[in-house]
N, C-alpha and C. Protein backbone atom coordinates (compact mmCIF):
# COMPACT_ATOMS: atom_id res chain seq x y z
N UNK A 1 -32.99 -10.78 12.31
CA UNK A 1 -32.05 -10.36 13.32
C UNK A 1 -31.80 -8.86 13.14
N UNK A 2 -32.09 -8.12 14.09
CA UNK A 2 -31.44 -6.62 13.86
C UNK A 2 -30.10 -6.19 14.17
N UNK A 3 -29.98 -5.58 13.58
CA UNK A 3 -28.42 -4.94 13.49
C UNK A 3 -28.20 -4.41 14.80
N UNK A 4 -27.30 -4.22 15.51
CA UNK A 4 -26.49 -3.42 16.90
C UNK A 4 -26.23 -2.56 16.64
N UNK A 5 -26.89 -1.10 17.18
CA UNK A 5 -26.43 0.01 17.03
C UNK A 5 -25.76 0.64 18.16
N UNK A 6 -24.32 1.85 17.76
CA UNK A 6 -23.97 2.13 18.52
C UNK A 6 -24.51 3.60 19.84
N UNK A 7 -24.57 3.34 20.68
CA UNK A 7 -25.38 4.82 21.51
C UNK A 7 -24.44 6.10 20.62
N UNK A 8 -25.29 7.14 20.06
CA UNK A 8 -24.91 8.35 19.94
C UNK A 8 -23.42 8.65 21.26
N UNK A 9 -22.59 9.18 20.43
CA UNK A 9 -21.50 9.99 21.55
C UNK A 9 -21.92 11.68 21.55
N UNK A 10 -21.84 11.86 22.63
CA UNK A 10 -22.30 12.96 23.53
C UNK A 10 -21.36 14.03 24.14
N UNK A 11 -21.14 15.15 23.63
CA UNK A 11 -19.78 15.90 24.29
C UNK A 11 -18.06 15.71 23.91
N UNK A 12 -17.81 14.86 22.85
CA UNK A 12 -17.19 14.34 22.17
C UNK A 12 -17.18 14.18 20.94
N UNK A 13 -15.60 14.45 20.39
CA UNK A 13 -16.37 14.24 18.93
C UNK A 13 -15.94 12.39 18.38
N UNK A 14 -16.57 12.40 17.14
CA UNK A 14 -16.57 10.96 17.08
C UNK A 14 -15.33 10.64 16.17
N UNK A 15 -15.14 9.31 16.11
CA UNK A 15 -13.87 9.15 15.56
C UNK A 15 -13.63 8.68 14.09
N UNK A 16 -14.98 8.62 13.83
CA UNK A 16 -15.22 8.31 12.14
C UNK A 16 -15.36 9.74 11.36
N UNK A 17 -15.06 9.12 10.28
CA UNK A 17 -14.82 10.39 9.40
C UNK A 17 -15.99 10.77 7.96
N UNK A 18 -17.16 11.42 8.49
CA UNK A 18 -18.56 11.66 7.21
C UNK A 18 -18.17 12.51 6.50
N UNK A 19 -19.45 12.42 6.29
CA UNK A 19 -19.20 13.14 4.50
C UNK A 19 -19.29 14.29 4.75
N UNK A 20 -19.70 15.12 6.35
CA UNK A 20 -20.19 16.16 6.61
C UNK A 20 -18.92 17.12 7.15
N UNK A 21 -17.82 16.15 7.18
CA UNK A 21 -16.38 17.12 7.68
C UNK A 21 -15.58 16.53 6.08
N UNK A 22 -16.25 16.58 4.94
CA UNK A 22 -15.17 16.47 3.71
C UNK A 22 -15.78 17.54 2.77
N UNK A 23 -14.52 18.03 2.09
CA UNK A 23 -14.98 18.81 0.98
C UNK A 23 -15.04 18.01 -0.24
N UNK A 24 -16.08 17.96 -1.01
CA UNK A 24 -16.59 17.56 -1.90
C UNK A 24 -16.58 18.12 -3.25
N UNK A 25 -16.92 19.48 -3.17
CA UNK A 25 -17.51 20.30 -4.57
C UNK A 25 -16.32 20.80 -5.11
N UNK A 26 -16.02 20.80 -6.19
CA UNK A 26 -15.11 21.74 -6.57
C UNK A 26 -15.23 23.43 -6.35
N UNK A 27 -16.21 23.81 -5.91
CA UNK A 27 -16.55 25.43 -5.94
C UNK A 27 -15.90 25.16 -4.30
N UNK A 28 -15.80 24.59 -3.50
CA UNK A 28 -15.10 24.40 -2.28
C UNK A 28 -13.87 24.32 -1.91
N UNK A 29 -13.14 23.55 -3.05
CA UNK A 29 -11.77 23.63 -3.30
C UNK A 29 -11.09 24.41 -4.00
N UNK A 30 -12.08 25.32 -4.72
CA UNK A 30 -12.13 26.82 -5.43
C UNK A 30 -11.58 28.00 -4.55
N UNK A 31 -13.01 27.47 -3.60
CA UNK A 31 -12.90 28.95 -2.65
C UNK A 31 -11.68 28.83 -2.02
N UNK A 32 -11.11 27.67 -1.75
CA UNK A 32 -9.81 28.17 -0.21
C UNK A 32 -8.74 28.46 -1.51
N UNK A 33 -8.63 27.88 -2.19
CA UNK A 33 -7.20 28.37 -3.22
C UNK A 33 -7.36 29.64 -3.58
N UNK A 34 -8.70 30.36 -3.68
CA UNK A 34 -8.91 31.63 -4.18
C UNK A 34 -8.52 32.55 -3.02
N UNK A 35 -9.17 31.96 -1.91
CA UNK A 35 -9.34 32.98 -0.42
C UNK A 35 -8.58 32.35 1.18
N UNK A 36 -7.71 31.32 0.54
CA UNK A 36 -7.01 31.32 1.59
C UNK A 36 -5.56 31.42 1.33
N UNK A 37 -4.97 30.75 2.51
CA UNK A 37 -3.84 31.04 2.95
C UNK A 37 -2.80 29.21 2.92
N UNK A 38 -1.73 29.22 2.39
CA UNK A 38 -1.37 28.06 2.66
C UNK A 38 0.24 27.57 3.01
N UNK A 39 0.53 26.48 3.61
CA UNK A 39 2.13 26.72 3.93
C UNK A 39 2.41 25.33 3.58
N UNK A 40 3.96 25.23 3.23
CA UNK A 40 4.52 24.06 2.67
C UNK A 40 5.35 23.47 4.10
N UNK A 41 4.96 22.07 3.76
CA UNK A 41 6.01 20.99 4.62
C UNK A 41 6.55 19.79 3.71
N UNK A 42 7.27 19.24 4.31
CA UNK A 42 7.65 18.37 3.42
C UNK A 42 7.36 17.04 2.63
N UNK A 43 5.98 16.72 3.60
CA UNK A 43 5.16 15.58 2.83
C UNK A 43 3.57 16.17 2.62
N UNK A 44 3.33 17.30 2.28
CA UNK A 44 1.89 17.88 2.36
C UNK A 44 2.21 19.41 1.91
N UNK A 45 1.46 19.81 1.16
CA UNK A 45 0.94 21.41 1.17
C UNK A 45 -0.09 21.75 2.02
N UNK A 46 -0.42 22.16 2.75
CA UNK A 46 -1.50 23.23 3.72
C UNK A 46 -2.61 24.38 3.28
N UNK A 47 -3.48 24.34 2.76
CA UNK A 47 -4.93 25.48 2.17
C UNK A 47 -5.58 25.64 3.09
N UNK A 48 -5.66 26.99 3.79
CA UNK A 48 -6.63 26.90 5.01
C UNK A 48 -7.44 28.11 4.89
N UNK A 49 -8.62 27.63 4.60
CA UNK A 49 -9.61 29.10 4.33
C UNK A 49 -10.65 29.03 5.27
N UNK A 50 -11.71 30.09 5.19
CA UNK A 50 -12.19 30.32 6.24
C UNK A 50 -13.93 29.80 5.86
N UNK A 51 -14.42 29.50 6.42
CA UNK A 51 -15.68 28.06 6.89
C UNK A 51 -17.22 29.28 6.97
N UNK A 52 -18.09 28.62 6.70
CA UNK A 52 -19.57 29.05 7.04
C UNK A 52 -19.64 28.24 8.50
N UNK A 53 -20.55 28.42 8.50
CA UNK A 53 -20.93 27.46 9.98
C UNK A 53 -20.82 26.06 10.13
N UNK A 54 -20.68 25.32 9.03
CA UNK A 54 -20.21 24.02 8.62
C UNK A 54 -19.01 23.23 9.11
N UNK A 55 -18.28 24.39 9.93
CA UNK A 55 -17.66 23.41 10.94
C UNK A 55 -15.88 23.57 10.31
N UNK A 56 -14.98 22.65 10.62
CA UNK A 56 -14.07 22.27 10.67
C UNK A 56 -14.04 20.83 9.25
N UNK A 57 -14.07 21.00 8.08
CA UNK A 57 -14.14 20.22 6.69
C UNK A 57 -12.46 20.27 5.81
N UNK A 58 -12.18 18.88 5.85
CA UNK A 58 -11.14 18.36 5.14
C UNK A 58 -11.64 18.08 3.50
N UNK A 59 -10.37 18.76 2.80
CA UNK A 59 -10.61 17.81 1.18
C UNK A 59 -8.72 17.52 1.14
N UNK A 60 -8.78 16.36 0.28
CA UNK A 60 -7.25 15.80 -0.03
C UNK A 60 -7.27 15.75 -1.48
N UNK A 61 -5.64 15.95 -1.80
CA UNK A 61 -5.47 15.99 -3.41
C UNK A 61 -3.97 15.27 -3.47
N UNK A 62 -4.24 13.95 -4.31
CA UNK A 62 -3.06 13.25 -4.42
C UNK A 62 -3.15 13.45 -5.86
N UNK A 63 -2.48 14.38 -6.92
CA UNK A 63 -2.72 14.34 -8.37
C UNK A 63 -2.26 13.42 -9.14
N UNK A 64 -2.68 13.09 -10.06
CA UNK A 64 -2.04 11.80 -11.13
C UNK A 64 -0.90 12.16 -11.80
N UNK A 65 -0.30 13.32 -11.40
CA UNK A 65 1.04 13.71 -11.87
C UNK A 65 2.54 13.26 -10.93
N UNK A 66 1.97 13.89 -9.54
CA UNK A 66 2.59 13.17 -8.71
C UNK A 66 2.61 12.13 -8.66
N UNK A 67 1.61 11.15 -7.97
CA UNK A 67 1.53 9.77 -7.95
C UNK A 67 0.82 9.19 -9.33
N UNK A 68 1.56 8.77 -10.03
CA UNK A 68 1.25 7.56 -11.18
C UNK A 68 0.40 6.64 -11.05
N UNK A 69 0.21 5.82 -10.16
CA UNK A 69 0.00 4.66 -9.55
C UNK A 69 -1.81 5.14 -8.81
N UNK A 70 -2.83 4.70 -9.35
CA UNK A 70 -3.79 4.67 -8.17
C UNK A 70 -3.55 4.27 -7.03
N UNK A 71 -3.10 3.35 -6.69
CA UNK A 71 -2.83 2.67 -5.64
C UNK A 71 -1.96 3.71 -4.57
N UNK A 72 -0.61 4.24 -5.44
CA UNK A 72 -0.05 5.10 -3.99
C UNK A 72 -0.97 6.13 -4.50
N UNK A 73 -1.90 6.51 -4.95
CA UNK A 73 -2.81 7.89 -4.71
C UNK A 73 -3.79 7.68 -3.39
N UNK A 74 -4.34 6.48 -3.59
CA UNK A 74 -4.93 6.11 -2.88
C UNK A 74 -4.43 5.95 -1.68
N UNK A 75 -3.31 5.50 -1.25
CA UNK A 75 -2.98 5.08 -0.06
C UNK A 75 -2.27 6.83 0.52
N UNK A 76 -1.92 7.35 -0.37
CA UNK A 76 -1.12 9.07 0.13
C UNK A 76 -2.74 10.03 0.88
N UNK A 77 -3.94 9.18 -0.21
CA UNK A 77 -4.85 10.14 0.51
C UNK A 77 -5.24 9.15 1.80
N UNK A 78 -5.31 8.25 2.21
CA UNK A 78 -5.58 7.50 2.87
C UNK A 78 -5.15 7.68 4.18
N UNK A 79 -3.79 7.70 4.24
CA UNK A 79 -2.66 8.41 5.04
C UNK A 79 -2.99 9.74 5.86
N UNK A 80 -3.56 10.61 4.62
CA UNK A 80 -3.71 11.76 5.41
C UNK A 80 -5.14 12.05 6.16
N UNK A 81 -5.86 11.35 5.87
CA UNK A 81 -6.86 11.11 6.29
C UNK A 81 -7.31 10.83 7.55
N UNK A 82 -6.66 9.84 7.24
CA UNK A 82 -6.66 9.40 8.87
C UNK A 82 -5.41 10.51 10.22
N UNK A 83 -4.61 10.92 9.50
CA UNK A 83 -3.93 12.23 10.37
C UNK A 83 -5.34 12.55 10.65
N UNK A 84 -5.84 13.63 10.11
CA UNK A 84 -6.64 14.51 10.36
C UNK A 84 -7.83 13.94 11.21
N UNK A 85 -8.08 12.78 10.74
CA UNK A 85 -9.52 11.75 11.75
C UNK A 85 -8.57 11.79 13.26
N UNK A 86 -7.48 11.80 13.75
CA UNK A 86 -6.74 11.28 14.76
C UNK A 86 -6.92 12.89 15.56
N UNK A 87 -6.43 13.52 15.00
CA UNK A 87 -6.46 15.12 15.49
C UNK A 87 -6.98 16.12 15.18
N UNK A 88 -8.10 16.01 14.50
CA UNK A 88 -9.29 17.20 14.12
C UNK A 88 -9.43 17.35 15.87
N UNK A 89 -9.77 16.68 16.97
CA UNK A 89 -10.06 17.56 18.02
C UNK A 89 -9.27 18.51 18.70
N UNK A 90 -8.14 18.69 18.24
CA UNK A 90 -7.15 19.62 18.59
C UNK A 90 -7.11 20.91 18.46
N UNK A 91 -7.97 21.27 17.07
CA UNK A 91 -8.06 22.39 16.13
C UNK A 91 -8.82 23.19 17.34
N UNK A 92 -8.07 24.36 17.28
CA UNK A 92 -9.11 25.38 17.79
C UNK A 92 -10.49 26.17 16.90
N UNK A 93 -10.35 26.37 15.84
CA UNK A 93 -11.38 26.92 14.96
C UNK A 93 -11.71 26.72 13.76
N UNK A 94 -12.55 26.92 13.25
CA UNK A 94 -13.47 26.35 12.00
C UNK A 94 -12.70 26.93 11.10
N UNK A 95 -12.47 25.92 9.82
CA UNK A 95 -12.06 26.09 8.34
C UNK A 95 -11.84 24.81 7.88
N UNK A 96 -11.95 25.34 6.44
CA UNK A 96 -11.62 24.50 5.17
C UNK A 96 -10.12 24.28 5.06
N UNK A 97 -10.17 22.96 4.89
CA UNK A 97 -8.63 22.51 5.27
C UNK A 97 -8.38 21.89 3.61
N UNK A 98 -7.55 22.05 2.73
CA UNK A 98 -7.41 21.09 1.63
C UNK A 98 -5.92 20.55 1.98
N UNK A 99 -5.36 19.47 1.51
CA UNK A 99 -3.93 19.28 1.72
C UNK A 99 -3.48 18.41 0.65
N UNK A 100 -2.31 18.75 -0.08
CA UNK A 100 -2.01 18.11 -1.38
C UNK A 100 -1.16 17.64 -0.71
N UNK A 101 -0.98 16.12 -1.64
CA UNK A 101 -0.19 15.09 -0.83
C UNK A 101 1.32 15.29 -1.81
N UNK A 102 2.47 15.29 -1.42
CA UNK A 102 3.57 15.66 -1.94
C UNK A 102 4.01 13.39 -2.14
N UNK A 103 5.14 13.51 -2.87
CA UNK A 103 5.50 11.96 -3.29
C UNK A 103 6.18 11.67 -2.04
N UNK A 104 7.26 12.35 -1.53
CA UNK A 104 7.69 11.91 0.15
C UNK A 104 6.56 11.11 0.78
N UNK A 105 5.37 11.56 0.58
CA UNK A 105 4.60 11.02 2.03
C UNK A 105 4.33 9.27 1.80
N UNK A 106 4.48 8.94 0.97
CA UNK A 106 4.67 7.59 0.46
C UNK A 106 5.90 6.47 1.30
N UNK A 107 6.70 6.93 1.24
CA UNK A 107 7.98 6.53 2.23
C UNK A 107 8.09 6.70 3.83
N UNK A 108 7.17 7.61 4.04
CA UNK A 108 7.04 8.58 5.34
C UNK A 108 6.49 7.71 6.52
N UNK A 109 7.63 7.70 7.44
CA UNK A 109 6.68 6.76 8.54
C UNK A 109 5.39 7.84 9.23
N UNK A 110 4.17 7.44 9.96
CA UNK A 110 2.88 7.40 9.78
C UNK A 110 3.49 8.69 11.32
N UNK A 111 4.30 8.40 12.06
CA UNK A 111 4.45 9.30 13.03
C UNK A 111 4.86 10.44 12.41
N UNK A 112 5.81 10.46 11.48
CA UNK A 112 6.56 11.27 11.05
C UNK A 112 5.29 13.07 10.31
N UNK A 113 4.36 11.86 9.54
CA UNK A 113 3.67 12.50 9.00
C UNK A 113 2.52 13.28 10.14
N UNK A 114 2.28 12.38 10.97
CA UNK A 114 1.15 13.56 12.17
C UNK A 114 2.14 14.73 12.71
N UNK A 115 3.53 14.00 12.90
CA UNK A 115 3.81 15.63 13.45
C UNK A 115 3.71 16.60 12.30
N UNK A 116 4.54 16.22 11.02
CA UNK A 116 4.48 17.55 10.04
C UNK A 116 3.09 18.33 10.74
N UNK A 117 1.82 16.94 10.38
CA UNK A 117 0.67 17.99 10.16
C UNK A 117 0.21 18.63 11.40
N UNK A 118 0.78 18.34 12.61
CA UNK A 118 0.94 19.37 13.37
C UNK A 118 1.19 20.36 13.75
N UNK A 119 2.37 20.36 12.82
CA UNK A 119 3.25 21.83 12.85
C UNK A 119 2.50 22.87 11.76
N UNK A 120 2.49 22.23 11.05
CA UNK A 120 1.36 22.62 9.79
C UNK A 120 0.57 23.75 10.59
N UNK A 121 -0.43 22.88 11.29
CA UNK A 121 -1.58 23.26 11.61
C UNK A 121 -1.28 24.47 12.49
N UNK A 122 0.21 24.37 13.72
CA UNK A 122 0.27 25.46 14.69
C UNK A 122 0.60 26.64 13.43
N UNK A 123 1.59 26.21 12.46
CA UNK A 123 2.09 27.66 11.91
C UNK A 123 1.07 28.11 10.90
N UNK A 124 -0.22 27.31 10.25
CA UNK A 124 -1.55 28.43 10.06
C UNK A 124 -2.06 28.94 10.95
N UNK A 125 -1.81 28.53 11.97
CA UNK A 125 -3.43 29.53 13.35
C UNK A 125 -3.84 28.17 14.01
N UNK A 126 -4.52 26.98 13.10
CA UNK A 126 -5.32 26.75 13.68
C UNK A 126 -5.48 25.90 14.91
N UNK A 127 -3.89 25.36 15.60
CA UNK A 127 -3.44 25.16 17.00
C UNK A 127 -3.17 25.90 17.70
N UNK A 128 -2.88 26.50 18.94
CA UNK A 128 -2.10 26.67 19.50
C UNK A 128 -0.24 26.10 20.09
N UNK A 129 0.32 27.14 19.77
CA UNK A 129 2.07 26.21 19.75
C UNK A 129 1.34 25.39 21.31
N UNK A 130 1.09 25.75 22.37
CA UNK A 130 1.18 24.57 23.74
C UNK A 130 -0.14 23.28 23.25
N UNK A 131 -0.69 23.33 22.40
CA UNK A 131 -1.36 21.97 22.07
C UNK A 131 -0.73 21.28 21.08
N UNK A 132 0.03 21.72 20.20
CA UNK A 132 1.03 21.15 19.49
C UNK A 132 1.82 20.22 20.29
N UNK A 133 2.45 21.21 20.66
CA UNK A 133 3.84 20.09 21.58
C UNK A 133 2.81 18.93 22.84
N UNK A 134 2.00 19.31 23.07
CA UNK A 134 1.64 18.41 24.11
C UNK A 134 1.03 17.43 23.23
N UNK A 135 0.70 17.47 22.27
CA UNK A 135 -0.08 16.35 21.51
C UNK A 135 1.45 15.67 20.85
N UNK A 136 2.18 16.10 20.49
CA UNK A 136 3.43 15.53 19.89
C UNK A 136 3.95 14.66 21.05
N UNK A 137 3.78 14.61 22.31
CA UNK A 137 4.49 14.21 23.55
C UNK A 137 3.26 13.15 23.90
N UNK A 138 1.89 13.40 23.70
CA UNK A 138 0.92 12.28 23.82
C UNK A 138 1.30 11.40 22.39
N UNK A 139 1.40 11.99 21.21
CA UNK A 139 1.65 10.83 20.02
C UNK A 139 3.06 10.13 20.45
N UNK A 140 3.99 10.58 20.97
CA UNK A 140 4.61 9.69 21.39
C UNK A 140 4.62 8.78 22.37
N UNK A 141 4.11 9.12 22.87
CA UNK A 141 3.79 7.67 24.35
C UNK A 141 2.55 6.85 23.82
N UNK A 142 2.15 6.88 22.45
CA UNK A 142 1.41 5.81 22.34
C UNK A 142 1.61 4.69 21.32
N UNK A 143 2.84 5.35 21.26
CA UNK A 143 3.70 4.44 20.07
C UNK A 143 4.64 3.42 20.41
């Protein structure tokens, strides 16, 4: 029996999350702490450095200092993850995104946390304030 594959999406981006929009290497999570720029919210820190042609690439850091527990490490990076899978098409321009997960985000209802990282994202650059608020006004009508 062969497997069902899905048709390529076309003009769109897709809604799964590869290995090809994550940062991986430590010399990657090097470079934006060395050469970027970052801002605090209250369930996330913000690292936003600037990209080769490689696009728009997420890395997450839940440390074993903060969270004790694999489990809420796991689930704090999990969390943010999927933010970013929900609204990477929003971003206007390419960079390295890292985001350390603060212990709040554990308690944090799941809306609560896309807006932070919205705001996040308008007060580095990489939204525009009128796609912010209009995406905050679409995350709410689908809730």
């Amino acid at each position: 029996m062969k497997a069902l594959s899905t048709p390529p999406l076309q003009g769109r981006l897709s809604a799964r999350f590869p290995h090809s929009v994550r940062l991986l290497l430590s010399r990657d999570f090097k470079k934006v702490f060395d050469q970027g720029t970052h801002v605090v919210g209250r369930y996330m820190v913000m690292w936003v450095g600037e990209a080769g042609a490689s696009g728009l690439r997420l890395g997450v850091i839940a440390s074993k200092r903060t969270f004790r527990r694999a489990v809420d490490r796991n689930r704090a990076k999990r969390r943010l993850r999927e933010v970013f899978r929900l609204n990477r098409s929003q971003v206007d321009r390419h960079g390295d995104l890292v985001i350390i997960a603060r212990h709040r985000i554990l308690s944090a209802e799941c809306s609560a946390i896309e807006k932070e990282f919205m705001r996040l994202l308008c007060k580095s650059g990489l939204i525009g304030k009128s796609d912010s608020a209009a995406e905050s006004n679409d995350a709410e009508g689908r809730r």
